[in-house]
N, C-alpha and C. Protein backbone atom coordinates (compact mmCIF):
# COMPACT_ATOMS: atom_id res chain seq x y z
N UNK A 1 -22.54 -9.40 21.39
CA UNK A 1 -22.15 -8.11 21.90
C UNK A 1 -23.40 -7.24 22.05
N UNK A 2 -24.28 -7.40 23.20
CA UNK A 2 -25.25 -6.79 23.13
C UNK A 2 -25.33 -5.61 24.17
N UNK A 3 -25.30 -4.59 23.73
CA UNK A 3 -25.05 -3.18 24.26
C UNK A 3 -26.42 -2.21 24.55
N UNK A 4 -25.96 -1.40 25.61
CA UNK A 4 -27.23 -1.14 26.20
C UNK A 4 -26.77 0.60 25.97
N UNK A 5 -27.35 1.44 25.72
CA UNK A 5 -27.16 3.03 25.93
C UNK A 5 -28.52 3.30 26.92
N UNK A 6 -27.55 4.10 27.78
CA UNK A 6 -28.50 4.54 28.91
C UNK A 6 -28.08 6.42 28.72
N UNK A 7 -29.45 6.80 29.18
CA UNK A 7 -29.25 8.20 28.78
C UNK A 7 -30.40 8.36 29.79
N UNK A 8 -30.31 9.67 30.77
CA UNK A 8 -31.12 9.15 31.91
C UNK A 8 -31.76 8.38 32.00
N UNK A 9 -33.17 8.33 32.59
CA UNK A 9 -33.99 7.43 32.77
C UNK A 9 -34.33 6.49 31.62
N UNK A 10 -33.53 6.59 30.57
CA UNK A 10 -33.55 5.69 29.18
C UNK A 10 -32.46 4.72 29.28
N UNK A 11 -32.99 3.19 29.05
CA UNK A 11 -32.01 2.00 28.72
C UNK A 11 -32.29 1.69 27.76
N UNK A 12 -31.47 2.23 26.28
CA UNK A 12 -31.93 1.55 25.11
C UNK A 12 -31.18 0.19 24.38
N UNK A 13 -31.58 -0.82 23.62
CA UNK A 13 -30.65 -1.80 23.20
C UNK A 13 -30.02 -1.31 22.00
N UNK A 14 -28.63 -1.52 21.77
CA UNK A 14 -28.61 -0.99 20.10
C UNK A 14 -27.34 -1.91 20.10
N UNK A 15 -27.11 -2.81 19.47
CA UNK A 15 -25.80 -3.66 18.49
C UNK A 15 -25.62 -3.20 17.76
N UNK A 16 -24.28 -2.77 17.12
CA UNK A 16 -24.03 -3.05 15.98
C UNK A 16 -23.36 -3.22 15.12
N UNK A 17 -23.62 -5.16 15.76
CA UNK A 17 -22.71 -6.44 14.89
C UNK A 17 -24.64 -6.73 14.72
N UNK A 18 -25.52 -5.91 15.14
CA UNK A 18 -27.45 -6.67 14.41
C UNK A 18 -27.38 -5.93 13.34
N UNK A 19 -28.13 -6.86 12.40
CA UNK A 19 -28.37 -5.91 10.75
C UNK A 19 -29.47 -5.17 11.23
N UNK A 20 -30.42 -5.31 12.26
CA UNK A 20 -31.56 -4.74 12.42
C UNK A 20 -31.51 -3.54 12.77
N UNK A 21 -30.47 -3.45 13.93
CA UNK A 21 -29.79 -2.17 14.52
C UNK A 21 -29.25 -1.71 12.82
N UNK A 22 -28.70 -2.12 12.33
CA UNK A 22 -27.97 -1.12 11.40
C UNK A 22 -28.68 -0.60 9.97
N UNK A 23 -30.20 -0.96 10.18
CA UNK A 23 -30.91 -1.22 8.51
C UNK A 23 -31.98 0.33 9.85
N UNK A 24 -31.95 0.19 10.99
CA UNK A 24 -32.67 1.57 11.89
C UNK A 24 -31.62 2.57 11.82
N UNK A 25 -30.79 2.26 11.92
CA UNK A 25 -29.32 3.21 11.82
C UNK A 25 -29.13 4.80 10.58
N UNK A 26 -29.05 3.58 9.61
CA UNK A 26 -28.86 3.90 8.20
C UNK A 26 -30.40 4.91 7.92
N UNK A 27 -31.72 4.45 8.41
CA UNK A 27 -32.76 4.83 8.18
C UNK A 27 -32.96 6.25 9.01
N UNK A 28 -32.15 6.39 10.23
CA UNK A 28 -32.16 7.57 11.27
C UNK A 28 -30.95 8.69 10.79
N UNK A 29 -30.28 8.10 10.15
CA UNK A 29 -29.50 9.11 9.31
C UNK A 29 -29.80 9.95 8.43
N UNK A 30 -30.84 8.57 7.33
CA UNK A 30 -31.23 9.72 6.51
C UNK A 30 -31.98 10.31 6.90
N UNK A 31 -32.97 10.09 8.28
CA UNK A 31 -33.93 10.70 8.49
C UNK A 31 -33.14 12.45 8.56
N UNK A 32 -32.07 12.87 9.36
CA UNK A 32 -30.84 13.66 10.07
C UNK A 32 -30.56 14.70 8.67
N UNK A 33 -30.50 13.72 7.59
CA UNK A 33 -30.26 14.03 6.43
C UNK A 33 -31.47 15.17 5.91
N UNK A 34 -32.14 14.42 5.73
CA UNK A 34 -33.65 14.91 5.08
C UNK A 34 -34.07 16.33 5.61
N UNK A 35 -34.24 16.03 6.93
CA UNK A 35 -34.30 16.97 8.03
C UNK A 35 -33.75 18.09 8.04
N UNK A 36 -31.93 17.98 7.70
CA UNK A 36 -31.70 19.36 7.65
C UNK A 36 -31.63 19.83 6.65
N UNK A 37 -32.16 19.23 5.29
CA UNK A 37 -32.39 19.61 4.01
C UNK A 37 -33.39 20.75 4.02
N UNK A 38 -34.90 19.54 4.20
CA UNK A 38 -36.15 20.52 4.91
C UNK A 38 -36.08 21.57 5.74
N UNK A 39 -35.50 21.78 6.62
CA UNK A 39 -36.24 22.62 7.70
C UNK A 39 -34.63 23.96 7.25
N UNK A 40 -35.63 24.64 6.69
CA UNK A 40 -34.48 26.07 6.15
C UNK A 40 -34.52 26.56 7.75
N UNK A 41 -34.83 26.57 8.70
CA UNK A 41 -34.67 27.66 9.87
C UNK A 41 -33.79 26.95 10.67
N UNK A 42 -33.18 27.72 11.11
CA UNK A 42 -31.37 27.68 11.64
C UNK A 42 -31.93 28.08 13.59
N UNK A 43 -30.70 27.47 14.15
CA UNK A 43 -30.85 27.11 15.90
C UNK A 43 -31.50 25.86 16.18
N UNK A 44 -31.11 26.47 17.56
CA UNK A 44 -31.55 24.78 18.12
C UNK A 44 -32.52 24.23 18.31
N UNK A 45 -33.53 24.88 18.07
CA UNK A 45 -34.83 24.66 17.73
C UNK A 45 -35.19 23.42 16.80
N UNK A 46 -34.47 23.98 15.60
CA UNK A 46 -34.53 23.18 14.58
C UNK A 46 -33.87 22.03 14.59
N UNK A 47 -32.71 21.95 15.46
CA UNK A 47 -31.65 20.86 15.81
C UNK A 47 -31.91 19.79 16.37
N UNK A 48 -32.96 20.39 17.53
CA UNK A 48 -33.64 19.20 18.36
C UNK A 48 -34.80 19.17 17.59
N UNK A 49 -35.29 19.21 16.83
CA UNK A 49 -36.67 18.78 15.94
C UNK A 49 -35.76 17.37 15.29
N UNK A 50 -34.54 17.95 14.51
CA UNK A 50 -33.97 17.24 13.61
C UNK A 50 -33.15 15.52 14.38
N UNK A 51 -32.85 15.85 15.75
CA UNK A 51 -32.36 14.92 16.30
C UNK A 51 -33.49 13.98 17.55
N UNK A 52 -34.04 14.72 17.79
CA UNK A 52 -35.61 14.02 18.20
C UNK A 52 -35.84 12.81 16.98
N UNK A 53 -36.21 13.50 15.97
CA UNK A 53 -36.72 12.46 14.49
C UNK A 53 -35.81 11.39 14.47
N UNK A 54 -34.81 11.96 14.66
CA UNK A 54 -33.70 10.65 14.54
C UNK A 54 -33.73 9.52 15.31
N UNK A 55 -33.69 9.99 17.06
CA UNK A 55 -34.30 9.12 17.70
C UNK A 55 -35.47 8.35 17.61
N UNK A 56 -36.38 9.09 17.45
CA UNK A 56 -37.57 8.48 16.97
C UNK A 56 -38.02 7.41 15.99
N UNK A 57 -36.69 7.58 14.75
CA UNK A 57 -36.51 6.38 13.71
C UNK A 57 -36.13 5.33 14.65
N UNK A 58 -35.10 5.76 15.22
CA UNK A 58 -34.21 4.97 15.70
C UNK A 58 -34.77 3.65 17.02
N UNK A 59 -35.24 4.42 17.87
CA UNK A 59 -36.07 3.35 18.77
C UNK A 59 -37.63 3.48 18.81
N UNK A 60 -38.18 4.07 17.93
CA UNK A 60 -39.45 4.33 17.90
C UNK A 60 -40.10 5.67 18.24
N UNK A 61 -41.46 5.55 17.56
CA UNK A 61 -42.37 6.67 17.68
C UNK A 61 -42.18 7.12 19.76
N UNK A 62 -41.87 8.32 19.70
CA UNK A 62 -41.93 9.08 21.46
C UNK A 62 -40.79 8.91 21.68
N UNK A 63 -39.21 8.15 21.21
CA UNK A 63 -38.44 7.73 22.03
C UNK A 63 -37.45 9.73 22.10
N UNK A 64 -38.01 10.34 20.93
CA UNK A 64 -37.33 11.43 20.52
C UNK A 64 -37.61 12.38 22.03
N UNK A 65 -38.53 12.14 22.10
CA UNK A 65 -39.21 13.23 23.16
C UNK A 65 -38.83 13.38 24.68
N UNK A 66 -38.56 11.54 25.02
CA UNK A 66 -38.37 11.24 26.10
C UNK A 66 -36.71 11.16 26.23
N UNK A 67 -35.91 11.28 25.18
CA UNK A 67 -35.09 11.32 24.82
C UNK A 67 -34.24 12.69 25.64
N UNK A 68 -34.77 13.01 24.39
CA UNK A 68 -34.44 14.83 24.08
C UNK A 68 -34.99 16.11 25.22
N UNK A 69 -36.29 15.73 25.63
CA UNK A 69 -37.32 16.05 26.17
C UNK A 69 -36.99 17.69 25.71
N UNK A 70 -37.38 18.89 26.58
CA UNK A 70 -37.94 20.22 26.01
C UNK A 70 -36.75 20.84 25.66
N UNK A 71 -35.53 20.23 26.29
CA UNK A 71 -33.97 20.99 26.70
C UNK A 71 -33.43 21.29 25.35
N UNK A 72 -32.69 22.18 24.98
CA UNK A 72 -32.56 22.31 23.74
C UNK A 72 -31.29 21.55 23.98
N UNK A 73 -29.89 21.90 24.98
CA UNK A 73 -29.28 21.49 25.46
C UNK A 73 -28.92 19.72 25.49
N UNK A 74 -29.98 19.50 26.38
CA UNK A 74 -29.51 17.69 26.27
C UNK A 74 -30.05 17.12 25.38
N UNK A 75 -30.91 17.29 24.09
CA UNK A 75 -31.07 17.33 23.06
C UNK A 75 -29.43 17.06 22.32
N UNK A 76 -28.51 18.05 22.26
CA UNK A 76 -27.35 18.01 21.78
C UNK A 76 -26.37 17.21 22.73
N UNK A 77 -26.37 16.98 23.76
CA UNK A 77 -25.71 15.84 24.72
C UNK A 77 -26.41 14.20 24.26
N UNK A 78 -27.35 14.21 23.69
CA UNK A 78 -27.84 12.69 23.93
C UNK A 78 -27.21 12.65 22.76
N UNK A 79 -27.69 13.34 21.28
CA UNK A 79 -26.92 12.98 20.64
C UNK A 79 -25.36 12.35 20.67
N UNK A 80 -24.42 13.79 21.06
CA UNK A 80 -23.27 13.61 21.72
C UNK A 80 -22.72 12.07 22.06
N UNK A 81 -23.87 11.97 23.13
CA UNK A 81 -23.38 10.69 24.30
C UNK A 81 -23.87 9.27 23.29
N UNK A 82 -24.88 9.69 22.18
CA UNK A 82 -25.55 8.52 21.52
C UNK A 82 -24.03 7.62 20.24
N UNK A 83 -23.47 8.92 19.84
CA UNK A 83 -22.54 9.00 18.96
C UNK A 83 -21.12 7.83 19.83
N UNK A 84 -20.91 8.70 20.63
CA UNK A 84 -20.10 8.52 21.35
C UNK A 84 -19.92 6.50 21.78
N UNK A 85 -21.18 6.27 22.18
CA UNK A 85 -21.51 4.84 22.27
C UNK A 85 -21.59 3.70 21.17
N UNK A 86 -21.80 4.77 20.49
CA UNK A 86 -21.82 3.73 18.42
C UNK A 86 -20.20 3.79 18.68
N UNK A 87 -18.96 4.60 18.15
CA UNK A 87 -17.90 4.59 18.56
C UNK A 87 -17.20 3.49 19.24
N UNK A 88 -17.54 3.80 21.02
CA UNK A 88 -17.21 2.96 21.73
C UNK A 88 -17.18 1.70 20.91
N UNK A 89 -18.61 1.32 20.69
CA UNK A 89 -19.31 -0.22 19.76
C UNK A 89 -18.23 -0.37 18.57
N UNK A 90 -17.91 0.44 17.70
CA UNK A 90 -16.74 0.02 17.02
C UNK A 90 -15.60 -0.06 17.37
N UNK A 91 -14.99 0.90 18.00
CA UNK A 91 -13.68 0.55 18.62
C UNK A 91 -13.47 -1.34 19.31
N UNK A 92 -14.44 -1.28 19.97
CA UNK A 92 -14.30 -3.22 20.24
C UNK A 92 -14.57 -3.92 19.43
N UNK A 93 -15.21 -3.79 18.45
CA UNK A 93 -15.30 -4.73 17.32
C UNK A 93 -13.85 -4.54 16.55
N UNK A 94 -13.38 -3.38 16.62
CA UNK A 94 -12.03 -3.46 15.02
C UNK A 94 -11.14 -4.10 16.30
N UNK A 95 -10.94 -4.12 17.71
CA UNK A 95 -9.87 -4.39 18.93
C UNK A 95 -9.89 -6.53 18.84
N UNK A 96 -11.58 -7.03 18.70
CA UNK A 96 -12.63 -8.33 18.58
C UNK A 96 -11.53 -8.44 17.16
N UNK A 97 -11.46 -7.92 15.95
CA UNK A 97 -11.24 -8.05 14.98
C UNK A 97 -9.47 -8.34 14.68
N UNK A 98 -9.12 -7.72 15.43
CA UNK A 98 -7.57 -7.32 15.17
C UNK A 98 -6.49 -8.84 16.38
N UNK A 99 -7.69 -9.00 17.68
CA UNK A 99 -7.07 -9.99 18.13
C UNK A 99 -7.28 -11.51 17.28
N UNK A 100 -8.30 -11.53 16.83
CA UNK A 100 -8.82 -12.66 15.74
C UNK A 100 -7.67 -12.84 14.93
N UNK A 101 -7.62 -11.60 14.31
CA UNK A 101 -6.63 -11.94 12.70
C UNK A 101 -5.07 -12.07 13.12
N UNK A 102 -4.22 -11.16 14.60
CA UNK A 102 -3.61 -11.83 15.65
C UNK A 102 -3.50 -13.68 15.14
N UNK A 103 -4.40 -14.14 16.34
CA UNK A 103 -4.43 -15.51 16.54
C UNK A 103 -4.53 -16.29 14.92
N UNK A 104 -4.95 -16.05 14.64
CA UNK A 104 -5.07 -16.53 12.85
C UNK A 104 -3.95 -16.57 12.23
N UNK A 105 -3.28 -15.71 12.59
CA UNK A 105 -1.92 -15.44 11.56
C UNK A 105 -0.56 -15.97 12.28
N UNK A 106 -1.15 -16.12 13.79
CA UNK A 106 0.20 -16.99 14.55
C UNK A 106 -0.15 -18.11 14.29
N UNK A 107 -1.18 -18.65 14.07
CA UNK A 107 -1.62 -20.21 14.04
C UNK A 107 -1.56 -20.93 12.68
N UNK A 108 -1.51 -19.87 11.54
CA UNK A 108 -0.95 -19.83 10.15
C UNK A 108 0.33 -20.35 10.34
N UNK A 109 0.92 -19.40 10.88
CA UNK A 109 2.68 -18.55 11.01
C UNK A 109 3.51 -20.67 11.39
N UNK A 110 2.65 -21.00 12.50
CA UNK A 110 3.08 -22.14 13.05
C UNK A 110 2.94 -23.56 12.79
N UNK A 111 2.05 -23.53 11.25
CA UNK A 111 1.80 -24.74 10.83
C UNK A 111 3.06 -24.74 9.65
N UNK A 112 3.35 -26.13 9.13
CA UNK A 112 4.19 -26.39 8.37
C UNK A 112 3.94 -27.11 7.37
N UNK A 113 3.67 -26.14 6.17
CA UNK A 113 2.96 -26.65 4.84
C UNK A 113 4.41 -26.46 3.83
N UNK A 114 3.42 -27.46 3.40
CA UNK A 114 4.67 -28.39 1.83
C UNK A 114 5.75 -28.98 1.97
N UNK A 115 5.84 -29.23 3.45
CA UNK A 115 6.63 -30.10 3.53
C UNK A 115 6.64 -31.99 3.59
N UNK A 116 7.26 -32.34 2.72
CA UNK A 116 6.76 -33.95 1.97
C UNK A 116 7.56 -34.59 2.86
């Protein structure tokens, strides 16, 4: 399931059924975390500092910038649209998950055990 987030002129890769994607994940959170611990000054200023960094964990050093770029605005849309795509990414995995255990449990349901 390899998934692509596009955010203008950005095609980024992000899975996550990859531990790799999810060990950058976990690491861009806390970055999110940390961030709004640190930075006592309030607006969006500080918002897109805080979600830039995130990106930046997330696909690398600059990706925040090119990301986010000066807008305070699509700064809070990429996020938005970034969120939104992790989501999407789970919703088909628990849908992947639910037809599995489905087929599993009819194919259980239809075998005939203990009988001698």
């Amino acid at each position: 399931m390899t998934a692509v987030w596009t955010w203008h002129d950005e095609a980024l890769s992000f899975d996550i059924c990859d531990g790799g994607c999810i060990a950058k994940l976990t690491d861009a959170l806390g970055v999110l975390n940390d961030a709004e611990e640190q930075d006592a000054e309030n607006g969006k200023q500080a918002y897109c500092r805080m979600v830039s960094r995130f990106f930046d964990t997330l696909f690398g050093v600059g990706a925040g910038a090119r990301i986010c770029g000066e807008d305070e605005d699509r700064c809070s849309a990429a996020f938005l649209s970034f969120a939104r795509f992790v989501r999407d990414q789970l919703e088909e995995l628990r849908q992947i998950r639910e037809e599995a255990e489905e087929k599993y449990l009819a194919e259980r349901d239809g075998m005939l055990c203990g009988i001698a």
